[in-house]
Protein backbone atom coordinates (compact mmCIF):
# COMPACT_ATOMS: atom_id res chain seq x y z
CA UNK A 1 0.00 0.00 0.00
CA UNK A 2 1.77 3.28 0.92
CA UNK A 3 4.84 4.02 0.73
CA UNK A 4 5.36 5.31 4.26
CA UNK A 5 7.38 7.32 5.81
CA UNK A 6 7.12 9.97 3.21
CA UNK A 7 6.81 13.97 3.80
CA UNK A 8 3.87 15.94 3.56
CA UNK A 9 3.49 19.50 3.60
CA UNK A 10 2.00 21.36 6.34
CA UNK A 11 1.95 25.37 7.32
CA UNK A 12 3.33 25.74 10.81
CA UNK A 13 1.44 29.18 11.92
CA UNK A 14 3.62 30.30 14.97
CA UNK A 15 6.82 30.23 12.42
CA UNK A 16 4.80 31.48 9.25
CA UNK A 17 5.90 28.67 7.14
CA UNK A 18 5.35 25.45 5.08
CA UNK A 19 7.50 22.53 6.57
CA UNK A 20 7.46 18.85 5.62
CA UNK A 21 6.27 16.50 8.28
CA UNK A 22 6.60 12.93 7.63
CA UNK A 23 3.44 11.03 7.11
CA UNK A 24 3.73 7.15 9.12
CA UNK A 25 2.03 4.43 9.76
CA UNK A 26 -0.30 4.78 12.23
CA UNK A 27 -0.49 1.09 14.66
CA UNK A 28 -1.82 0.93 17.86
CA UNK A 29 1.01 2.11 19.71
CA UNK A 30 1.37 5.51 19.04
CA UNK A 31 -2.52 5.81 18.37
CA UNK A 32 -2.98 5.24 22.17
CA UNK A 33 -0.22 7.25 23.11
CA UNK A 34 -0.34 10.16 20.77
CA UNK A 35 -3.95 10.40 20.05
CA UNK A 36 -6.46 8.86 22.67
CA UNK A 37 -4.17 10.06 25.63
CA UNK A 38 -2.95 13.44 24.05
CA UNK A 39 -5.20 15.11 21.92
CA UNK A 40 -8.25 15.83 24.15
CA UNK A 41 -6.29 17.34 27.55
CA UNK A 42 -5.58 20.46 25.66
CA UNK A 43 -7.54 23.82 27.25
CA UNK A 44 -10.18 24.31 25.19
CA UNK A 45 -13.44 25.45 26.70
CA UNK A 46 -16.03 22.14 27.56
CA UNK A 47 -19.28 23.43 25.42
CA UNK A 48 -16.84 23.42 22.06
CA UNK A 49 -15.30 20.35 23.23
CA UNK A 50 -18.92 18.67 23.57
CA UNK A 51 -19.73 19.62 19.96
CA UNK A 52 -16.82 18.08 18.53
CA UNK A 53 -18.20 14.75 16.47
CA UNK A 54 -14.83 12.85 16.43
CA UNK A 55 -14.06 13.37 20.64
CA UNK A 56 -15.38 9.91 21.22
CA UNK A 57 -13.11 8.00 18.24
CA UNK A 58 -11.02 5.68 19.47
CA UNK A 59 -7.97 5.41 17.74
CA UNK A 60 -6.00 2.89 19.06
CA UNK A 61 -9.07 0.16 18.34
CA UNK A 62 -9.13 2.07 14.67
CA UNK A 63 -5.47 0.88 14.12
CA UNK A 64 -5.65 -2.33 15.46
CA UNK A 65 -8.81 -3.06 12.94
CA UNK A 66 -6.91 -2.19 10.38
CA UNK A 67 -3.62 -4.29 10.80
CA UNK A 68 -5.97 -7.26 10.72
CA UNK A 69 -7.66 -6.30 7.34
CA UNK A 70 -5.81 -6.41 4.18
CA UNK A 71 -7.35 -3.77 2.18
CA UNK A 72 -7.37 -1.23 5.31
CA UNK A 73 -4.82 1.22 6.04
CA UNK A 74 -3.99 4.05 9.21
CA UNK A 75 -1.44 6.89 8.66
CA UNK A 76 -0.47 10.09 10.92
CA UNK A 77 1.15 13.09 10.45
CA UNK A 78 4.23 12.86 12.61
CA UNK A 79 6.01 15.74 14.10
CA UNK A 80 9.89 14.84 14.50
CA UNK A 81 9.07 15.64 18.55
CA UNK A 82 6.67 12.65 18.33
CA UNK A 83 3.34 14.49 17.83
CA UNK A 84 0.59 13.58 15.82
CA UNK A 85 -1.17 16.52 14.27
CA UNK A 86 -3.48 14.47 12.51
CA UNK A 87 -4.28 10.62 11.18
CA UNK A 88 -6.91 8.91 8.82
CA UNK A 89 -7.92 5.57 8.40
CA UNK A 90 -9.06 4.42 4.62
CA UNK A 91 -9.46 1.16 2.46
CA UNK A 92 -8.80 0.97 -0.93
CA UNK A 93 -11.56 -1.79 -1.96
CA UNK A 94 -14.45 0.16 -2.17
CA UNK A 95 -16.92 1.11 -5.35
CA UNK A 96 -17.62 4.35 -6.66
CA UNK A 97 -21.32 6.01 -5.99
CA UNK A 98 -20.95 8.15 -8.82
CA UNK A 99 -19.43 5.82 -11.50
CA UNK A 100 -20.83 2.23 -12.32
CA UNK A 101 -17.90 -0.46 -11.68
CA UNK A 102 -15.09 2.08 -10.66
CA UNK A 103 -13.60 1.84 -7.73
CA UNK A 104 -12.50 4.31 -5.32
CA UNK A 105 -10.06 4.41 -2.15
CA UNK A 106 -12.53 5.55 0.57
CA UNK A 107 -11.45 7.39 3.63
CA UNK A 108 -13.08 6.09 6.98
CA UNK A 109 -11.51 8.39 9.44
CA UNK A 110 -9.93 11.67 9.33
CA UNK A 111 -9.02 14.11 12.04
CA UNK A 112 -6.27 16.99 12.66
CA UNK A 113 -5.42 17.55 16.02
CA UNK A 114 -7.71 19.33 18.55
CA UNK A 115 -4.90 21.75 18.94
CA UNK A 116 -5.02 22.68 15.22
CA UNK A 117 -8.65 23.78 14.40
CA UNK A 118 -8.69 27.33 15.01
CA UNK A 119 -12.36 27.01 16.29
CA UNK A 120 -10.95 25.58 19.38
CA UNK A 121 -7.55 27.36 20.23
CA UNK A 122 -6.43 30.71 20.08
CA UNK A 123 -3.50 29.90 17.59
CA UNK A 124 -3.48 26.62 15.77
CA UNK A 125 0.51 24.76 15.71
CA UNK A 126 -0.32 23.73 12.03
CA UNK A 127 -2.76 24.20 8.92
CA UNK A 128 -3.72 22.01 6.29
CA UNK A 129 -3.19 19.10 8.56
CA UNK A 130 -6.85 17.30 6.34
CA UNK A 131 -5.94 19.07 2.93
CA UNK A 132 -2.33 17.10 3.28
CA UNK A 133 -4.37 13.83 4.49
CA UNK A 134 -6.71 13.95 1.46
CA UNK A 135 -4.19 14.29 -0.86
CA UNK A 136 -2.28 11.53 0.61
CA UNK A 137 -5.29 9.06 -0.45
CA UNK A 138 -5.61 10.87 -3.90
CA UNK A 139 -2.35 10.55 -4.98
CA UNK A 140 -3.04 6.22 -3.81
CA UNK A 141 -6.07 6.45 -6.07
CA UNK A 142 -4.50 7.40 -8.56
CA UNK A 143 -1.53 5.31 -8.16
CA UNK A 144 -3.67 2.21 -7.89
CA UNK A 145 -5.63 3.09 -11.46
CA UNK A 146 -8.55 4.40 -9.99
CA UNK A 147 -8.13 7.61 -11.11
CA UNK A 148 -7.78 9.74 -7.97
CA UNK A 149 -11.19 8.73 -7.09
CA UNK A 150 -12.18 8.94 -3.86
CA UNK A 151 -15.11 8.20 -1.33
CA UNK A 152 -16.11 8.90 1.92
CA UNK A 153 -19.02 9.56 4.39
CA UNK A 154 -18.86 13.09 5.91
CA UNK A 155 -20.03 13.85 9.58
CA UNK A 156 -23.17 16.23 9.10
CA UNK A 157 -21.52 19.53 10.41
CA UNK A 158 -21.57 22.32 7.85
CA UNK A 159 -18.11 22.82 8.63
CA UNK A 160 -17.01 19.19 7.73
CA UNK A 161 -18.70 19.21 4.38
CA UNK A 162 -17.70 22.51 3.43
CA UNK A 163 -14.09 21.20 3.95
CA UNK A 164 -14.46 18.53 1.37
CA UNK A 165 -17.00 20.02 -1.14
CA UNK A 166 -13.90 23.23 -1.30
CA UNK A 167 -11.70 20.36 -2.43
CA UNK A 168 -13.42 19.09 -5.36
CA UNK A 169 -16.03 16.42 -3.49
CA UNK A 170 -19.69 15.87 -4.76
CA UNK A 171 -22.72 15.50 -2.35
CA UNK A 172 -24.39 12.42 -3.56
CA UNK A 173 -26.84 11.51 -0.48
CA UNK A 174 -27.40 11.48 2.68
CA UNK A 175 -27.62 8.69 4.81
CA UNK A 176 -30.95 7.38 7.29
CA UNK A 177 -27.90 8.40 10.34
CA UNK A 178 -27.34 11.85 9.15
CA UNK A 179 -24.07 11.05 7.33
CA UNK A 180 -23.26 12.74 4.03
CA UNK A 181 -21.96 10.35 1.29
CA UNK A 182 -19.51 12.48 -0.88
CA UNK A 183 -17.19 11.50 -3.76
CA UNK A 184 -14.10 13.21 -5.56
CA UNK A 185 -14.43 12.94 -8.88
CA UNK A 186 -12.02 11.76 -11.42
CA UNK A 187 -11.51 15.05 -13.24
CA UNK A 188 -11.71 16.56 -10.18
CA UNK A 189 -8.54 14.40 -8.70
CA UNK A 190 -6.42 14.62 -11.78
CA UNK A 191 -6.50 18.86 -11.43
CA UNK A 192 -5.66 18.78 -7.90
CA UNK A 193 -2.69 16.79 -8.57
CA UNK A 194 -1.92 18.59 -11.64
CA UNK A 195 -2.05 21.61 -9.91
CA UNK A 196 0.12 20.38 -6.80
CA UNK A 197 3.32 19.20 -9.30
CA UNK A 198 2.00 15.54 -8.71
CA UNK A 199 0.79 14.68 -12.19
């Protein structure tokens, strides 16, 4: 599946600049120790905390699913001090909603890092902590001959699918639970990548 480590590109605010961060596997480990026991003691005030969809995720059972499935995969973002700003989980089995017989990778999980969404601190570490996830699993699409395709079911806050309609994903349905299936398109893919250098 990936090739991991590799670098992705993140924009650390307190130093006003892009850095590469590496991007790693994400096992059970450092899920437990970096996400579930870190991310949710920063001081943020309780009624945003409450509203947050993802507080309850745990990500150390999220690993360990996927090292026992074959098509599944979990990756972080990685600071060099050991931090993880952000991790997804995704398989690369799934079928397209939009497209008859395609397939599509199709992103499960994705978070950044409490302490990088501005709506809960002051001053964020790092942005583009999801834009840099999302491309991570378009550039697999794409390597895998699926075209950049990709799939997911979005958490109903406006705020969540804002983030991936901005980036090229189409509404297709909603779900009986709320959920919001959205897909990024083919054509869609390729100009992202084309317009990152990737292509």
């Amino acid at each position: 599946m990936l090739n991991i480590p590799q670098n992705v590109f993140l924009f650390e605010v307190a130093g006003h600049r892009t850095v590469q961060t590496p991007l790693v596997e994400l096992d059970p480990s450092l899920a437990q120790s970096q996400i579930d026991s870190a991310w949710w003691t920063i001081p943020v005030r309780s009624d945003k905390l409450q509203r947050e969809d993802d507080s309850h995720w745990n990500w150390q059972d999220l690993a360990d699913s996927c090292q026992t499935q074959l098509a599944w995969d979990a990756v972080a973002i990685q600071t060099p001090g050991g931090q993880v700003e952000g991790a997804m989980t995704f398989r690369i089995d799934a079928e397209s909603l939009l497209e008859n017989g395609k397939g599509v990778v199709y992103i499960d999980r994705l978070a950044a890092a409490p302490h990088n969404r501005p709506w809960l601190v002051d001053t964020p570490r790092y942005r583009g902590v999801g834009t840099a996830l999302v491309l991570v699993v378009v550039q697999e699409s794409y390597k895998l001959g699926l075209e950049g395709r990709v799939g997911l079911s979005s958490l109903p806050s406006p705020r969540t699918r804002d983030f991936y309609q901005n980036r090229g994903f189409q509404e297709i349905s909603q779900q009986a639970n709320g959920l919001f299936d959205l897909e990024l398109p083919a054509v869609s893919a390729e100009n992202w990548l084309r317009q990152e250098g990737l292509l």
